[in-house]
C-alpha atoms as a PDB file:
ATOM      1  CA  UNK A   1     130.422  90.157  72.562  1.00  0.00           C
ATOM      2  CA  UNK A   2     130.590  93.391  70.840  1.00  0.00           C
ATOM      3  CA  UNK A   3     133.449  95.446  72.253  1.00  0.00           C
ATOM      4  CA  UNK A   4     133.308  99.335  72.478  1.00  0.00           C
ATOM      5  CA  UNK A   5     136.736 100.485  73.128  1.00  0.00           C
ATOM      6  CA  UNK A   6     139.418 102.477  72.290  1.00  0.00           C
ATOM      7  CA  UNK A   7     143.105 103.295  72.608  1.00  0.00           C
ATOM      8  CA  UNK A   8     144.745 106.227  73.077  1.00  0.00           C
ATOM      9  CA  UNK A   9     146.894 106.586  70.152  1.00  0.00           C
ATOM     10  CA  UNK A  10     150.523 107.685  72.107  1.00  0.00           C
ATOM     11  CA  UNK A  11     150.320 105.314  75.079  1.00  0.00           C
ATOM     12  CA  UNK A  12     147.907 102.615  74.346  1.00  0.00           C
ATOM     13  CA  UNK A  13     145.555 103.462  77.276  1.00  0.00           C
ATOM     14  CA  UNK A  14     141.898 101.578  76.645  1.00  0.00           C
ATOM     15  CA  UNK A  15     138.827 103.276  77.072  1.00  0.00           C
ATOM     16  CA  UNK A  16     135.639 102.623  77.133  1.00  0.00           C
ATOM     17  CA  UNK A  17     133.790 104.049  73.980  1.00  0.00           C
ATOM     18  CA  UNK A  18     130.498 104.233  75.818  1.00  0.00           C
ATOM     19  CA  UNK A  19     132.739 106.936  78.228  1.00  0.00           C
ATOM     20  CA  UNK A  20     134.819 108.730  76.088  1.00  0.00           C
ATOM     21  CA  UNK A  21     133.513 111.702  75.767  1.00  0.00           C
ATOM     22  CA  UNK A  22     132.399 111.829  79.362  1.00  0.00           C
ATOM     23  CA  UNK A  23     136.222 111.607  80.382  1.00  0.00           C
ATOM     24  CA  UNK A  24     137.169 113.519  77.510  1.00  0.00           C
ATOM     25  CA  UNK A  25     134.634 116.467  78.201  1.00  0.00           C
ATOM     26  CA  UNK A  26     136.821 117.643  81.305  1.00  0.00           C
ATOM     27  CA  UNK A  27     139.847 117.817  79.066  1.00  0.00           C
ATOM     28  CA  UNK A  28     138.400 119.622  76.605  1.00  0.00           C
ATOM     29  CA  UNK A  29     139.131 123.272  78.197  1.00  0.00           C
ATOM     30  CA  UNK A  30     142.676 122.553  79.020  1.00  0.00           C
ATOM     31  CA  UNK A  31     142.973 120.431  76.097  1.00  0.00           C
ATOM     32  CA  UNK A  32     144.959 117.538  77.562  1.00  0.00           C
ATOM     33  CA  UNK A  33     144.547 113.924  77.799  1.00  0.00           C
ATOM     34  CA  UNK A  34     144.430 112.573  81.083  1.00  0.00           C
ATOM     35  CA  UNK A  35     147.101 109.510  80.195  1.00  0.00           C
ATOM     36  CA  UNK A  36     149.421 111.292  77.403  1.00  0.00           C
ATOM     37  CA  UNK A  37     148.312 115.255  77.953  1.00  0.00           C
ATOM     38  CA  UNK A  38     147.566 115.620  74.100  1.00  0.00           C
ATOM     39  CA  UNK A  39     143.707 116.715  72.997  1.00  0.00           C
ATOM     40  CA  UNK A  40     141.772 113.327  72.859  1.00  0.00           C
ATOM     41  CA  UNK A  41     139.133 112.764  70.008  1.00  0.00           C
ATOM     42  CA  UNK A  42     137.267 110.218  68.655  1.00  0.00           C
ATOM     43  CA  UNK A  43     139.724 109.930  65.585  1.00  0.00           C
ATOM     44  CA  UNK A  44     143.327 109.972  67.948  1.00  0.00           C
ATOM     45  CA  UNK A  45     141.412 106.988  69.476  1.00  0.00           C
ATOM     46  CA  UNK A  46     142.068 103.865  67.553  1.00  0.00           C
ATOM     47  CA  UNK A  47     140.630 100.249  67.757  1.00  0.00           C
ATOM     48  CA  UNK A  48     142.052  97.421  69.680  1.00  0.00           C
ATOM     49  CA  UNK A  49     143.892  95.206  67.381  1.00  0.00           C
ATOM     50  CA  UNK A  50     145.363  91.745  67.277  1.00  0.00           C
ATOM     51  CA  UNK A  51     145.501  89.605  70.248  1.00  0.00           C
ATOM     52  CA  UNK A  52     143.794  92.409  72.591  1.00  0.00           C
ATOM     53  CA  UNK A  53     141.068  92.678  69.851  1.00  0.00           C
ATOM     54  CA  UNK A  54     140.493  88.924  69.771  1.00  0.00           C
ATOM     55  CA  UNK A  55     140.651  88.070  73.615  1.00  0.00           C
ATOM     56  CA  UNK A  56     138.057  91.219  74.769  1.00  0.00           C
ATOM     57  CA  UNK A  57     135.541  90.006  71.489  1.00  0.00           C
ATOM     58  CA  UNK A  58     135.834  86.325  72.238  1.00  0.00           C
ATOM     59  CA  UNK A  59     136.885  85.589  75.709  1.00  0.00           C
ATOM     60  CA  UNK A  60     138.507  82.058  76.845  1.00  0.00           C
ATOM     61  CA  UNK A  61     138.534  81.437  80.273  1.00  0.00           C
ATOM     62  CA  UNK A  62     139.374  78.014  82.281  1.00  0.00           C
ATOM     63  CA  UNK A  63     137.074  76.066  83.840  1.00  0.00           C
ATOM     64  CA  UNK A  64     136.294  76.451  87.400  1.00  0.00           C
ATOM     65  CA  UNK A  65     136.690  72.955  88.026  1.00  0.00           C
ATOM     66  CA  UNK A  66     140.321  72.723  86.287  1.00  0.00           C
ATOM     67  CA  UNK A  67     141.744  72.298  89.944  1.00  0.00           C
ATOM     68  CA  UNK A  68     139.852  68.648  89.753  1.00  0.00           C
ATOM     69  CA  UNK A  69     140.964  68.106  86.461  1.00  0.00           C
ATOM     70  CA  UNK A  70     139.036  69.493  83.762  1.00  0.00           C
ATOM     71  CA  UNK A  71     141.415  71.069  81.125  1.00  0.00           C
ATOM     72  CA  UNK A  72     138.604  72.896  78.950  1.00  0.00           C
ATOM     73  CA  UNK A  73     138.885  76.441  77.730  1.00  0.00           C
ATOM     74  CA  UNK A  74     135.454  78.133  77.404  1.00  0.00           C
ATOM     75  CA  UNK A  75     133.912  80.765  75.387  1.00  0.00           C
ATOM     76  CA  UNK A  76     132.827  83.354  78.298  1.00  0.00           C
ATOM     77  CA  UNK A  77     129.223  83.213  77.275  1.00  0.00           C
ATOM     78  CA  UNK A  78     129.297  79.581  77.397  1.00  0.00           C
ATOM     79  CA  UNK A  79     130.742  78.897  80.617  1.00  0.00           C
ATOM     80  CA  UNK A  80     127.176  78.718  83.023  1.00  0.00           C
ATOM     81  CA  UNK A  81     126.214  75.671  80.287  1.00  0.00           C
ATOM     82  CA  UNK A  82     129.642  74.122  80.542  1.00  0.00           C
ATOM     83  CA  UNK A  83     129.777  74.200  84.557  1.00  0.00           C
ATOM     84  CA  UNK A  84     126.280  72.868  85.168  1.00  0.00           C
ATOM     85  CA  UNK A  85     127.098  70.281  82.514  1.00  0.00           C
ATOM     86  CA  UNK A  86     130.932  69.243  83.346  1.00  0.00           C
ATOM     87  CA  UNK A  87     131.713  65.784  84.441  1.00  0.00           C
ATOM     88  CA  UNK A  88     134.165  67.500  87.265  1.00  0.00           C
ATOM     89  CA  UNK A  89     131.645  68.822  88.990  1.00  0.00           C
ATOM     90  CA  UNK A  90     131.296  67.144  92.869  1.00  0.00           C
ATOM     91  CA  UNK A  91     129.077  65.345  93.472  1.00  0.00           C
ATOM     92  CA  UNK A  92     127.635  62.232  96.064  1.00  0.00           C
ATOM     93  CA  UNK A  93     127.901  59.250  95.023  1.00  0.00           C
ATOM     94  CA  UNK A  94     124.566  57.375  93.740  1.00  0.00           C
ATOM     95  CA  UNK A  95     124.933  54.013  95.570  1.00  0.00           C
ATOM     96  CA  UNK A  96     122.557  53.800  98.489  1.00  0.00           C
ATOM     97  CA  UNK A  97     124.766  54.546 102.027  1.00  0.00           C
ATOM     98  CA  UNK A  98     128.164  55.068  99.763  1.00  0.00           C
ATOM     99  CA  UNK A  99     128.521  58.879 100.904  1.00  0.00           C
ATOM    100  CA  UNK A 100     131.642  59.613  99.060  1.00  0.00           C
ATOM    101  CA  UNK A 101     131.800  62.877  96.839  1.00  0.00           C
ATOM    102  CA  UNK A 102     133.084  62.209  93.505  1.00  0.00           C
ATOM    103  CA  UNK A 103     133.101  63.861  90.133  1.00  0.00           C
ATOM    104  CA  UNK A 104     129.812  63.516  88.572  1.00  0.00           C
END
């Protein structure tokens, strides 16, 4: 996932590249950022870096059946595949009368 975003460069307020200029446009006439009052531009607003760089590019999350006991980390993009395919997942038993739930 390609990540459009920004920081203010004084208080390390993200924005949303795709909106910059649509919250910056207001400020323009009284020439003060809404988070640190200074003149916002495309160059006072720098990248994400580091960990916040890395977790909004590639984001980990926990499986939704970690409560049952899977302990798998997923790639956001990934998780749909890794739900419908986890052996955590509830389901009935496959022996004829049996009933009970269990993981699959």
């Amino acid at each position: 996932m390609q990540t459009a975003l920004r920081l203010c460069r004084n208080k390390d307020q993200l924005f949303c590249l795709a909106h910059i200029y649509h919250d910056i446009r207001p400020y323009q006439n009284s020439h003060a950022c809404p988070v640190c009052r200074e003149h916002p531009t495309p160059e006072t607003l720098r990248r994400p870096t580091g960990f916040l760089k890395n977790y909004l590019e590639d984001p980990k999350i926990k499986c939704d059946h970690r409560n049952r006991g899977c302990l798998d980390v997923i790639r956001l993009e990934d998780l749909q595949r890794h739900v419908d395919e986890c052996g955590f997942v509830l389901v009935m038993c496959g022996n004829e009368g049996c009933g009970t739930v269990v993981n699959k």
